[in-house]
Structure formats: C-alpha cells, structure tokens
N, C-alpha and C. Protein backbone atom coordinates (compact mmCIF):
# COMPACT_ATOMS: atom_id res chain seq x y z
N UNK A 1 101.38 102.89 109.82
CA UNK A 1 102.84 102.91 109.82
C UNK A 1 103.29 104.31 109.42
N UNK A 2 104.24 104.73 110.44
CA UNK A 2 104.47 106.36 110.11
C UNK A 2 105.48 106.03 109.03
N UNK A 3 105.79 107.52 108.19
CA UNK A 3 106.74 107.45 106.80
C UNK A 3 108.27 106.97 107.15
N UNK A 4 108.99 107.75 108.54
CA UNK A 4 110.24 107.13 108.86
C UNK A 4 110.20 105.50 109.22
N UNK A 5 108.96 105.29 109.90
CA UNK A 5 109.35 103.43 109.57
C UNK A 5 108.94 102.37 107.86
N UNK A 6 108.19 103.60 107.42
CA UNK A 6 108.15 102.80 106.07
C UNK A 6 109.84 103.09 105.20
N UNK A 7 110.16 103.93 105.50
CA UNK A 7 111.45 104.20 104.83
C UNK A 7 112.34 103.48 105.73
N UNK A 8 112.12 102.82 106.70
CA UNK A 8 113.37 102.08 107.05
C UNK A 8 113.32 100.80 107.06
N UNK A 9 111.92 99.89 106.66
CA UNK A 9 111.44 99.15 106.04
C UNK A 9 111.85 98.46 104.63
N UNK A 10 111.55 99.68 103.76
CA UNK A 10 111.77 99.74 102.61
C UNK A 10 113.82 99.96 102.55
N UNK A 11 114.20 100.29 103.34
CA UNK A 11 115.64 100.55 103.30
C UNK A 11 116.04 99.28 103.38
N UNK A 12 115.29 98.51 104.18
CA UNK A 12 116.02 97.07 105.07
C UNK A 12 115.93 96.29 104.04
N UNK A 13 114.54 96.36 103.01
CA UNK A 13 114.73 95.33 102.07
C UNK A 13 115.33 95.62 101.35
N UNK A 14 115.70 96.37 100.55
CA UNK A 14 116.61 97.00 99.51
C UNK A 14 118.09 96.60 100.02
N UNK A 15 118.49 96.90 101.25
CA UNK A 15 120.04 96.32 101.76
C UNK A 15 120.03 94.88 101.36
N UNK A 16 119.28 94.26 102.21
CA UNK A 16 119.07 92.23 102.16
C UNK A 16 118.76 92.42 100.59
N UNK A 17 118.16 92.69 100.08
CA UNK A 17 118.30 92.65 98.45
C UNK A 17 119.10 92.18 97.37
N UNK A 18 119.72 93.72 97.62
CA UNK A 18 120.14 94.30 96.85
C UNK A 18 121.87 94.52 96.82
N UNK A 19 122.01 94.63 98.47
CA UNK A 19 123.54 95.66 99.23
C UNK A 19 123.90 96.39 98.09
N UNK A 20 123.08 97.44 98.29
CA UNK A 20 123.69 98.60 97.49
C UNK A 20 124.79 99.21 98.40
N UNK A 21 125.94 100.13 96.82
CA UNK A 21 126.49 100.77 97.50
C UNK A 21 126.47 101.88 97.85
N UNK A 22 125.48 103.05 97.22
CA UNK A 22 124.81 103.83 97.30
C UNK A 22 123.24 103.69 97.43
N UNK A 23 122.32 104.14 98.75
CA UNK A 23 121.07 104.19 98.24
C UNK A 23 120.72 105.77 99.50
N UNK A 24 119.38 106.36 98.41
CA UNK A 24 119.15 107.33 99.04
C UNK A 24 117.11 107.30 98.74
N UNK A 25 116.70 107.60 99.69
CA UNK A 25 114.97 107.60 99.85
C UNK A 25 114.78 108.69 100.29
N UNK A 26 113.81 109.36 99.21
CA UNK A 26 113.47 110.91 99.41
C UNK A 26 111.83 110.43 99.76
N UNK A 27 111.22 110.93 100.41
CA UNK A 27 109.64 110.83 101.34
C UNK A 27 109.31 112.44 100.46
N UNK A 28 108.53 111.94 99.47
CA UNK A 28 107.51 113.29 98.92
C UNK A 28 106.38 113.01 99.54
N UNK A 29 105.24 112.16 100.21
CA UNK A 29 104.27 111.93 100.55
C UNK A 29 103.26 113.36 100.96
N UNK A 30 104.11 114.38 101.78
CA UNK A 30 103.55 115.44 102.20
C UNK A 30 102.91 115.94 100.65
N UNK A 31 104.08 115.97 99.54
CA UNK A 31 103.63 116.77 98.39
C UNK A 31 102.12 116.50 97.89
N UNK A 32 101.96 115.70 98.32
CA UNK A 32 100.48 115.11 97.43
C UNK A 32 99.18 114.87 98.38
N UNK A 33 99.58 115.35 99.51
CA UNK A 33 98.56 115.42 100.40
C UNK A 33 97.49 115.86 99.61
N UNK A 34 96.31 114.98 99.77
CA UNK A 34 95.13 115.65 98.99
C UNK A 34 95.06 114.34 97.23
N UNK A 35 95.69 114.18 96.94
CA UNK A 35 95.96 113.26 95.50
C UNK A 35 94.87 112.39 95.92
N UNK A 36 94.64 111.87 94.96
CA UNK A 36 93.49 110.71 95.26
C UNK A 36 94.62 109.11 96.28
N UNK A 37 95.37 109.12 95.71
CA UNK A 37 96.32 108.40 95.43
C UNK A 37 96.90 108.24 96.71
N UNK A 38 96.59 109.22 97.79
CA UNK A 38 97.11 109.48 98.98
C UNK A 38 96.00 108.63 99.88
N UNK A 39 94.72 108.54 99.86
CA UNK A 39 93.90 108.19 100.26
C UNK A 39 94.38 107.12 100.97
N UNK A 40 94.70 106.44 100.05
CA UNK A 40 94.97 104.80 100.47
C UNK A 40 96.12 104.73 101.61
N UNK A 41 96.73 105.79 102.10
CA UNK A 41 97.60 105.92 103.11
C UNK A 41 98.89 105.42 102.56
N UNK A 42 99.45 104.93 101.51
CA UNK A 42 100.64 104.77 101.02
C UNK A 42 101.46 105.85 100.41
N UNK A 43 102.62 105.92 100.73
CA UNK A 43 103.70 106.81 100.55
C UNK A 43 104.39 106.97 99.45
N UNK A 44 104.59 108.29 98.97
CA UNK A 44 105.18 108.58 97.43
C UNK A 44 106.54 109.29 97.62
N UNK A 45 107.31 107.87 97.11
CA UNK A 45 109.18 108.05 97.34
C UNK A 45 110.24 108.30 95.94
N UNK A 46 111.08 108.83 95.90
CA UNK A 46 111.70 108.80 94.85
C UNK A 46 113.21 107.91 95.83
N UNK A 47 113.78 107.13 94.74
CA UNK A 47 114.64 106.25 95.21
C UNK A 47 115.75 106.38 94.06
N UNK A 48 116.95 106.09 94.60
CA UNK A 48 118.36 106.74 94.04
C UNK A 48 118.83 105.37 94.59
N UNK A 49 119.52 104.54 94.17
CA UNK A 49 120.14 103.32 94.45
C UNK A 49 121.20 103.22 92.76
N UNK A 50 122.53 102.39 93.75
CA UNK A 50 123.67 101.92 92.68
C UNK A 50 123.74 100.47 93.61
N UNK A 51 123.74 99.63 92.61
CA UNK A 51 124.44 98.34 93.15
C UNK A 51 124.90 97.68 92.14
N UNK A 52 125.69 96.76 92.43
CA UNK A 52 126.14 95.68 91.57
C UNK A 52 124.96 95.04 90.58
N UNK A 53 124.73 94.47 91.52
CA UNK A 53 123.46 93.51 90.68
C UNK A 53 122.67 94.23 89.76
N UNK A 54 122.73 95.39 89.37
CA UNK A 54 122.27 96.30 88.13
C UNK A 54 123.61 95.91 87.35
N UNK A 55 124.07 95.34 87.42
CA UNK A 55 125.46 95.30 86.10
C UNK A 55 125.19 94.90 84.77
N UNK A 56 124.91 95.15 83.96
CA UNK A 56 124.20 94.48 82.42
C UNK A 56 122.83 93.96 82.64
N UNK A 57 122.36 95.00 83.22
CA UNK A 57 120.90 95.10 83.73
C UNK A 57 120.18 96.26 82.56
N UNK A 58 118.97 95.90 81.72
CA UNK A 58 118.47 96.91 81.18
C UNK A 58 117.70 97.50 82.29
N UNK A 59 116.79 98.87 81.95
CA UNK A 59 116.28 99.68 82.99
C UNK A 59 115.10 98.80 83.78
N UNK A 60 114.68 98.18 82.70
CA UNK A 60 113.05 97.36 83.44
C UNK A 60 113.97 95.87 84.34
N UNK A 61 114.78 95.37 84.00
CA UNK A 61 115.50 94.71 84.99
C UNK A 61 115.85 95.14 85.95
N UNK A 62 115.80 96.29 85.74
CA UNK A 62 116.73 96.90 87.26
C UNK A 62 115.41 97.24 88.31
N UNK A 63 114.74 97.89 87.37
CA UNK A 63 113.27 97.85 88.59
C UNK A 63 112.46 96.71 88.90
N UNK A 64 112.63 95.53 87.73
CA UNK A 64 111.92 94.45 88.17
C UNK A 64 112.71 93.86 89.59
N UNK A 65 113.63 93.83 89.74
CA UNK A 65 114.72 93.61 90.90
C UNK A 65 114.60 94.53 91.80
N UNK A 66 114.19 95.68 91.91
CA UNK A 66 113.86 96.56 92.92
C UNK A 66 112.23 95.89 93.17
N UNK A 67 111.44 95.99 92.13
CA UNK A 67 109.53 95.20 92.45
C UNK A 67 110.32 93.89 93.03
N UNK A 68 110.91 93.25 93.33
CA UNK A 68 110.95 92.09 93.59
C UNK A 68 111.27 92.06 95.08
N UNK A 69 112.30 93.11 95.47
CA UNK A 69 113.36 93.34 97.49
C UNK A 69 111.80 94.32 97.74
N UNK A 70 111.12 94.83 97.34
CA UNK A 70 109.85 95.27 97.99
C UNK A 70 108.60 94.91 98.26
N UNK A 71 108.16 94.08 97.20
CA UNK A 71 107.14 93.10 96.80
C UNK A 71 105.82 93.75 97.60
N UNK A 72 105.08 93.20 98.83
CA UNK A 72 103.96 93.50 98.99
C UNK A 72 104.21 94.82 99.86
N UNK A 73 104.80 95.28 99.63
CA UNK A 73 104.95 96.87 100.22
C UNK A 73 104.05 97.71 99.35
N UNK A 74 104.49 97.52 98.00
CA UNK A 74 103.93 98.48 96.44
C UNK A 74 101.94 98.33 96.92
N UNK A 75 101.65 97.04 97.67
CA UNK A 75 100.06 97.00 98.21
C UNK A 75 99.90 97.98 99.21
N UNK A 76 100.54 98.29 100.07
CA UNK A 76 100.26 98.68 101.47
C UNK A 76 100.86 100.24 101.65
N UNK A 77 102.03 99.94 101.50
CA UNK A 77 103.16 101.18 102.40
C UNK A 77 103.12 102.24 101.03
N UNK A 78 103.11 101.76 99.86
CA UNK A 78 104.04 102.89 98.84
C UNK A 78 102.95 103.01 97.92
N UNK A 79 102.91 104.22 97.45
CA UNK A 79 101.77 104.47 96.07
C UNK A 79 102.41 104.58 95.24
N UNK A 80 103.35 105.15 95.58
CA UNK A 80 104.52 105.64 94.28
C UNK A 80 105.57 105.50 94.47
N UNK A 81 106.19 104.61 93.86
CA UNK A 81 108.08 104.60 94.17
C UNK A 81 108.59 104.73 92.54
N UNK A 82 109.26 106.54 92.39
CA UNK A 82 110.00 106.65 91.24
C UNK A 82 111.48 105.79 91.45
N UNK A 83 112.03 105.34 90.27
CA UNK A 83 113.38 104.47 90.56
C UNK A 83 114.47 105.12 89.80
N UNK A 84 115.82 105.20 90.62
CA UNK A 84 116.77 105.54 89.46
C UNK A 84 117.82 104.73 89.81
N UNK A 85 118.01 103.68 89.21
CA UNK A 85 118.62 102.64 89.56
C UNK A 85 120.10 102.67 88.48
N UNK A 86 121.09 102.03 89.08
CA UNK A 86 122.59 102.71 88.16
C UNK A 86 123.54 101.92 88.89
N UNK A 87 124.22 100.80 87.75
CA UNK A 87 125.42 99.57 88.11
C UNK A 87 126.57 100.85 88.92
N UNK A 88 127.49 100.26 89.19
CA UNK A 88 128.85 100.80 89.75
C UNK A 88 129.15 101.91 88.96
N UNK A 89 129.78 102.38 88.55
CA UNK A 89 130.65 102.94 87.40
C UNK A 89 129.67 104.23 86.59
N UNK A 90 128.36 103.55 86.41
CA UNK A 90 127.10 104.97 85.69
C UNK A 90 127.12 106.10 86.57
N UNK A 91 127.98 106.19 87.34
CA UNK A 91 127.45 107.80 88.29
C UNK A 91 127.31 108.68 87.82
C-alpha cells in the first residue's frame, strides 16, 4: 500500500470516527528510511486533529479514541503515529 493511500485510509477512519473539525497528516516515512522500524513497511505520521469528542477528554483518552478509529492499521500500515489531539476551543 503506497503512503498517499495509507493516508487516505487512515483519513477515512479518523472522519467516520471521529468528524473532526480540523485534521492534518504529515507522512515522515521518507525520514527514517533505513530505521529498523521501517523494515516492516509501515509508515511514520505525525497527526494534528481537533474534534469534539476530545471535549473533557484527558490526553490518553484522546489517543485511546484515536487507537480505537485506526485499530488494525497500528499492525500493518503505521509504525509510528505521533498524536496531537485538541477539543474545539484548545487551538
């Protein structure tokens, strides 16, 4: 699976999710070409998302809810997904 369909993958579940109102997926994968970590052919993303459903969400809630709209992706597609997850209003 090339990186633009894992990122639009990973976009699709995060929408059905999540409906954020902001989300943004940065593809570092090139950076680590060579990492052990790369081997496995999964992709290393940093992710920028605001939605509701983070509303009186502590931080590990908010990513357990992101591990949850991705689920067996974190096996296959992604090695690394950094999260910065942020209710309405935290901008």
């Amino acid at each position: 699976m090339t990186g633009d369909t894992r990122i639009e993958k990973l976009e699709s579940r995060l929408q059905e999710a999540l409906a954020p109102i902001q989300l943004e997926i940065i593809d570092e994968t090139a950076k680590h070409a060579g990492h052990a970590g790369a081997a496995s052919g999964g992709g290393h993303y940093i992710l920028h998302i605001v939605a509701s459903a983070f509303q009186d969400k502590s931080p590990i809630q908010r990513h357990r809810l992101v591990f949850d709209a991705v689920g067996d992706m974190m096996h296959t597609d992604i090695h690394a997904l950094s999260i910065q997850a942020k209710a309405p209003g935290e901008l």
